[in-house]
Protein backbone atom coordinates (compact mmCIF):
# COMPACT_ATOMS: atom_id res chain seq x y z
CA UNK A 1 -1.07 -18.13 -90.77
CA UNK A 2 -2.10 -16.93 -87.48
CA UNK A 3 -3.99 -14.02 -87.06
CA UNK A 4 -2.87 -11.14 -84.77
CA UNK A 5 -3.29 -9.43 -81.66
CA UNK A 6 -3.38 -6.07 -81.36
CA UNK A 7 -3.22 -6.63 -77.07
CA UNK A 8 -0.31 -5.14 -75.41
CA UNK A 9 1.74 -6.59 -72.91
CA UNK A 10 0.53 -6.05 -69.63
CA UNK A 11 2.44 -3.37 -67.67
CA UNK A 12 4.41 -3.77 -64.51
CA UNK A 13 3.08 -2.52 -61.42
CA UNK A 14 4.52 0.42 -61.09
CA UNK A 15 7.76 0.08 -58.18
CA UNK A 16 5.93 3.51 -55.88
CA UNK A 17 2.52 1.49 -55.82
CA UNK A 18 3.95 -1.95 -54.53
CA UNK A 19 6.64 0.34 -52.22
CA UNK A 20 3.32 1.68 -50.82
CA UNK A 21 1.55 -1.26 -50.66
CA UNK A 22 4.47 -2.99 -48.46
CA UNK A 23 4.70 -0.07 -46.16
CA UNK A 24 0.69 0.16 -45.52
CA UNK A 25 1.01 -3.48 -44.46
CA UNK A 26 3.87 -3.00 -42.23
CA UNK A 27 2.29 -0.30 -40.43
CA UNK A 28 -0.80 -2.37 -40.39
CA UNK A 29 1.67 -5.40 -38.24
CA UNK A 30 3.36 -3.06 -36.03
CA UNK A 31 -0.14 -0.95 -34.89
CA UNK A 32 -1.34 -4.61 -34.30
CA UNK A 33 2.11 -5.50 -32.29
CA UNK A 34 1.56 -2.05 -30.93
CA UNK A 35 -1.75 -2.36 -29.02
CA UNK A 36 -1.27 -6.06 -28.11
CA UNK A 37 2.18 -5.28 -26.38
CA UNK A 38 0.64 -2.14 -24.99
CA UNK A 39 -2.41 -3.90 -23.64
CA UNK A 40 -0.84 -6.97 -22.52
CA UNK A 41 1.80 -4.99 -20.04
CA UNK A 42 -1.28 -2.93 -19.12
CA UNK A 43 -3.06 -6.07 -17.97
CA UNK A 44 0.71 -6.76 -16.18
CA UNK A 45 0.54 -3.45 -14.52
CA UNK A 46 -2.83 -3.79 -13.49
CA UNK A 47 -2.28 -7.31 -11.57
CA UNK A 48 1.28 -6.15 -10.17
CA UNK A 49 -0.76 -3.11 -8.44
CA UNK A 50 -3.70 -5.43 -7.21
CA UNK A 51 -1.08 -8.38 -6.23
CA UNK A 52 0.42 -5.16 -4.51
CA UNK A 53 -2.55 -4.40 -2.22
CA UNK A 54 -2.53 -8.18 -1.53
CA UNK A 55 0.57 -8.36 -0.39
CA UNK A 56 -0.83 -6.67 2.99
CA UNK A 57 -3.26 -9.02 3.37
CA UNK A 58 -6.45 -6.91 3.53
CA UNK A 59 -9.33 -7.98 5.05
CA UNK A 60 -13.16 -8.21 4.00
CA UNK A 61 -14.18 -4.58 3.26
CA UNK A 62 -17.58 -4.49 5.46
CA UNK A 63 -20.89 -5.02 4.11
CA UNK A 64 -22.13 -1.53 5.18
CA UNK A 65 -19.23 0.18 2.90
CA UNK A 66 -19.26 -1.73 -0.02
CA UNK A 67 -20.59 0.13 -3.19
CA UNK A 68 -21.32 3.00 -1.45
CA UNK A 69 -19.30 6.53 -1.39
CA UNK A 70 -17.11 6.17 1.94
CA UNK A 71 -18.52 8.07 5.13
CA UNK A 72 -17.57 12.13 4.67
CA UNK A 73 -16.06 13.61 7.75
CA UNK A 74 -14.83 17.05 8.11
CA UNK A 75 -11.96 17.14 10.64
CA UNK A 76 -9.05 19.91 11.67
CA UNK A 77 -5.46 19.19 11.26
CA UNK A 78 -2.98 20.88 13.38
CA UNK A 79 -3.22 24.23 11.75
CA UNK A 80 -6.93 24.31 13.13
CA UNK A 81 -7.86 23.89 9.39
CA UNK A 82 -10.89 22.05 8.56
CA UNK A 83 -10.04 19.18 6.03
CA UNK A 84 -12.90 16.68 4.46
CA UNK A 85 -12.69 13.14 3.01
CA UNK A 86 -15.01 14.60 0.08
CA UNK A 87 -12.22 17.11 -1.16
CA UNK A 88 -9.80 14.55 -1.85
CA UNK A 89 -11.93 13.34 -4.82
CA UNK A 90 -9.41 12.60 -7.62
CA UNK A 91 -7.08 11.50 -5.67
CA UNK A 92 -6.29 7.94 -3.64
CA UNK A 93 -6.92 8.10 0.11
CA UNK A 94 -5.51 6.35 3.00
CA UNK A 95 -7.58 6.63 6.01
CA UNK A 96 -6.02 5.42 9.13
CA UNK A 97 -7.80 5.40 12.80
CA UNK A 98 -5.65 5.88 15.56
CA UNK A 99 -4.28 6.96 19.13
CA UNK A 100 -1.43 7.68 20.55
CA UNK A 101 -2.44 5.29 23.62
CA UNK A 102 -2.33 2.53 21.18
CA UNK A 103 0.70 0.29 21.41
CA UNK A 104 0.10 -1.24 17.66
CA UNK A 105 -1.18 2.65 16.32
CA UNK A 106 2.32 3.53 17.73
CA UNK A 107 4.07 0.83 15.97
CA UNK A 108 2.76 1.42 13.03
CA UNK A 109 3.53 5.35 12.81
CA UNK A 110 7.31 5.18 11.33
CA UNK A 111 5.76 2.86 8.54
CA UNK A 112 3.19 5.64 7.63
CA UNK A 113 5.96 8.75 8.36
CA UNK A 114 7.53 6.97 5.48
CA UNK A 115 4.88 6.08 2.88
CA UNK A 116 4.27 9.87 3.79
CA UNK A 117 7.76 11.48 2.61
CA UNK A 118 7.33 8.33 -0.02
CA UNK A 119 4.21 10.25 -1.50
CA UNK A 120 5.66 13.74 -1.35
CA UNK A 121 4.91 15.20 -5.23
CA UNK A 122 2.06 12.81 -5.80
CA UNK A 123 -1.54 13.31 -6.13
CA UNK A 124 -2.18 10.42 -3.06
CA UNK A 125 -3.27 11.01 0.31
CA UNK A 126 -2.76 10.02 4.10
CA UNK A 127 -5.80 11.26 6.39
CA UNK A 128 -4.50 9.96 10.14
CA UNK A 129 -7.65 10.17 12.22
CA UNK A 130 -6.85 10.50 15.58
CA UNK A 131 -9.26 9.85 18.65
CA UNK A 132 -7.08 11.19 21.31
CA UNK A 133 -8.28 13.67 23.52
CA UNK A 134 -6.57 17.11 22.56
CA UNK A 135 -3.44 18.42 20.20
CA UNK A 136 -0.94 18.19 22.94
CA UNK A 137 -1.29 14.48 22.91
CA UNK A 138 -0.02 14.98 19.69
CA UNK A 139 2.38 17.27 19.73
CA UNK A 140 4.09 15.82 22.05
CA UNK A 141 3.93 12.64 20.33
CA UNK A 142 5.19 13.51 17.05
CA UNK A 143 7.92 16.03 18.90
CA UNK A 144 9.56 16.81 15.44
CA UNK A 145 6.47 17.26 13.31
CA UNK A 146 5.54 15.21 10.63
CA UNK A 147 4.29 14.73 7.36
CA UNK A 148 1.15 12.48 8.08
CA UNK A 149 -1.73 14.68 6.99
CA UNK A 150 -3.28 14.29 11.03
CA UNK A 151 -6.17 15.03 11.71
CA UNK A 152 -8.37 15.17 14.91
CA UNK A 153 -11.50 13.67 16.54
CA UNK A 154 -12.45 14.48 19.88
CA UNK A 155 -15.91 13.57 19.68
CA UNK A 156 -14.69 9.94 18.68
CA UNK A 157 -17.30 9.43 16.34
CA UNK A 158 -15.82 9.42 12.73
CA UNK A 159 -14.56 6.00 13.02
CA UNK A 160 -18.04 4.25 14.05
CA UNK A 161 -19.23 5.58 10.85
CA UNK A 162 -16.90 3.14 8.92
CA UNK A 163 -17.97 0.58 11.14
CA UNK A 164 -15.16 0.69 13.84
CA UNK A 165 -13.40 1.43 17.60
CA UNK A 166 -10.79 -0.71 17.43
CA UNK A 167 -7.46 0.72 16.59
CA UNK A 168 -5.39 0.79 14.28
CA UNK A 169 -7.38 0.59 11.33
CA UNK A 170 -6.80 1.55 7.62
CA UNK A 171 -9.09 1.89 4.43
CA UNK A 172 -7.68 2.79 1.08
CA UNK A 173 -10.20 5.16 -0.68
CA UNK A 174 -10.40 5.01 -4.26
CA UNK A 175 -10.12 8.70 -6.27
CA UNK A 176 -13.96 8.30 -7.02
CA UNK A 177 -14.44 8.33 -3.00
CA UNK A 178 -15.15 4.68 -2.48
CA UNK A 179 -13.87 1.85 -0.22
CA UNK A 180 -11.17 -0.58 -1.70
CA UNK A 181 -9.14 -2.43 0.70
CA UNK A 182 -9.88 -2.50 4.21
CA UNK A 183 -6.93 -3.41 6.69
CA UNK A 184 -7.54 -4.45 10.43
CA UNK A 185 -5.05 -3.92 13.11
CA UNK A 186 -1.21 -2.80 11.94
CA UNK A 187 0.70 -3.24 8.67
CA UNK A 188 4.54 -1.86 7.66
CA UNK A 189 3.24 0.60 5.12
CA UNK A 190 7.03 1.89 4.88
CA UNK A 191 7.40 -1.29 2.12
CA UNK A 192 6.89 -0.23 -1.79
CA UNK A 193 3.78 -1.89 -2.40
CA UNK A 194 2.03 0.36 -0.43
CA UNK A 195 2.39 2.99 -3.25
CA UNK A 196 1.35 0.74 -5.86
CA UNK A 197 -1.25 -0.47 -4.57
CA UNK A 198 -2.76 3.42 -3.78
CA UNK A 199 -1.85 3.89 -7.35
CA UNK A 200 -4.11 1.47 -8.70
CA UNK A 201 -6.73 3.00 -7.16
CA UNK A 202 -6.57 6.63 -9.42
């Protein structure tokens, strides 16, 4: 006769334990999902904005700006206030040289009037040097005002220290105050990658 067993019978995992169990896992999956998805369309962002900024074909940023803080000026705009490339800090700059002598500077102006109303609300910046000889150059050029942040240089000397007299020219600044793209002679900065390509550079 067989002897026997005082073992119970194993009991069933309880149904709130495996419920748990099934919903830690799931949550486990759809963090994963989560920061793959998250990261993969900020890697798509992040080449849409630079294959923005190529889109204007830049050229070679020169040798004497590259890793170094961009050349500070201190300028007045209009107002006779004093404005500096150092206070924009935190935010994306474009710097644009130019006259109103300049047949391409001239041409280019209704692009930037509109990247200008474009960037109204945002923390990004246009700084228009100009190198003409006195406001009423100016004024009389832009007749109705306008929303270009200009600002003026009589002495004519800002733009050597980024390397340049030729006109027009345009460097996006990045928010920590360095050199990104560098753009000789005109571009239609009305068209929409021109603010994604100053928002990659926050």
């Amino acid at each position: 006769m067989a002897a026997k067993t005082n073992a119970a019978p194993q009991a069933p995992r309880p149904k709130r334990q495996t419920y748990l169990l099934a919903a830690a896992v799931t949550a486990v999956a759809i963090a994963f999902v989560a920061v793959r998805f998250f990261s993969a369309a900020s890697d798509t962002l992040s080449r849409t904005r630079e294959n923005a900024c190529r889109a204007f074909q830049p050229d070679a940023v020169p040798a004497a700006l590259q890793n170094i803080e961009a050349p500070n000026f201190e300028l007045p705009d209009a107002a006779g206030h004093m404005v500096s490339l150092r206070e924009q800090r935190g935010h994306p700059v474009l710097v644009n040289f130019w006259a109103t002598w300049c047949p391409p500077c001239v041409q280019e102006v209704p692009g930037l009037e509109t990247l200008a109303n474009n960037l109204e609300g945002t923390n990004m910046r246009i700084l228009a040097v100009s190198v003409d000889e006195d406001w009423d150059a100016i004024r009389r050029f832009f007749v109705k005002g306008t929303k270009i942040g200009v600002l003026l240089d009589k002495s004519h000397t800002i733009p050597k220290t980024f390397g340049t007299t030729q006109y027009p020219e345009t460097y996006f600044v990045d928010a920590a105050g360095h050199v990104r793209y560098y753009f000789a002679n005109q571009r239609d900065w009305s068209k929409p990658e021109a603010i994604a390509c100053l928002e990659s550079l926050r």
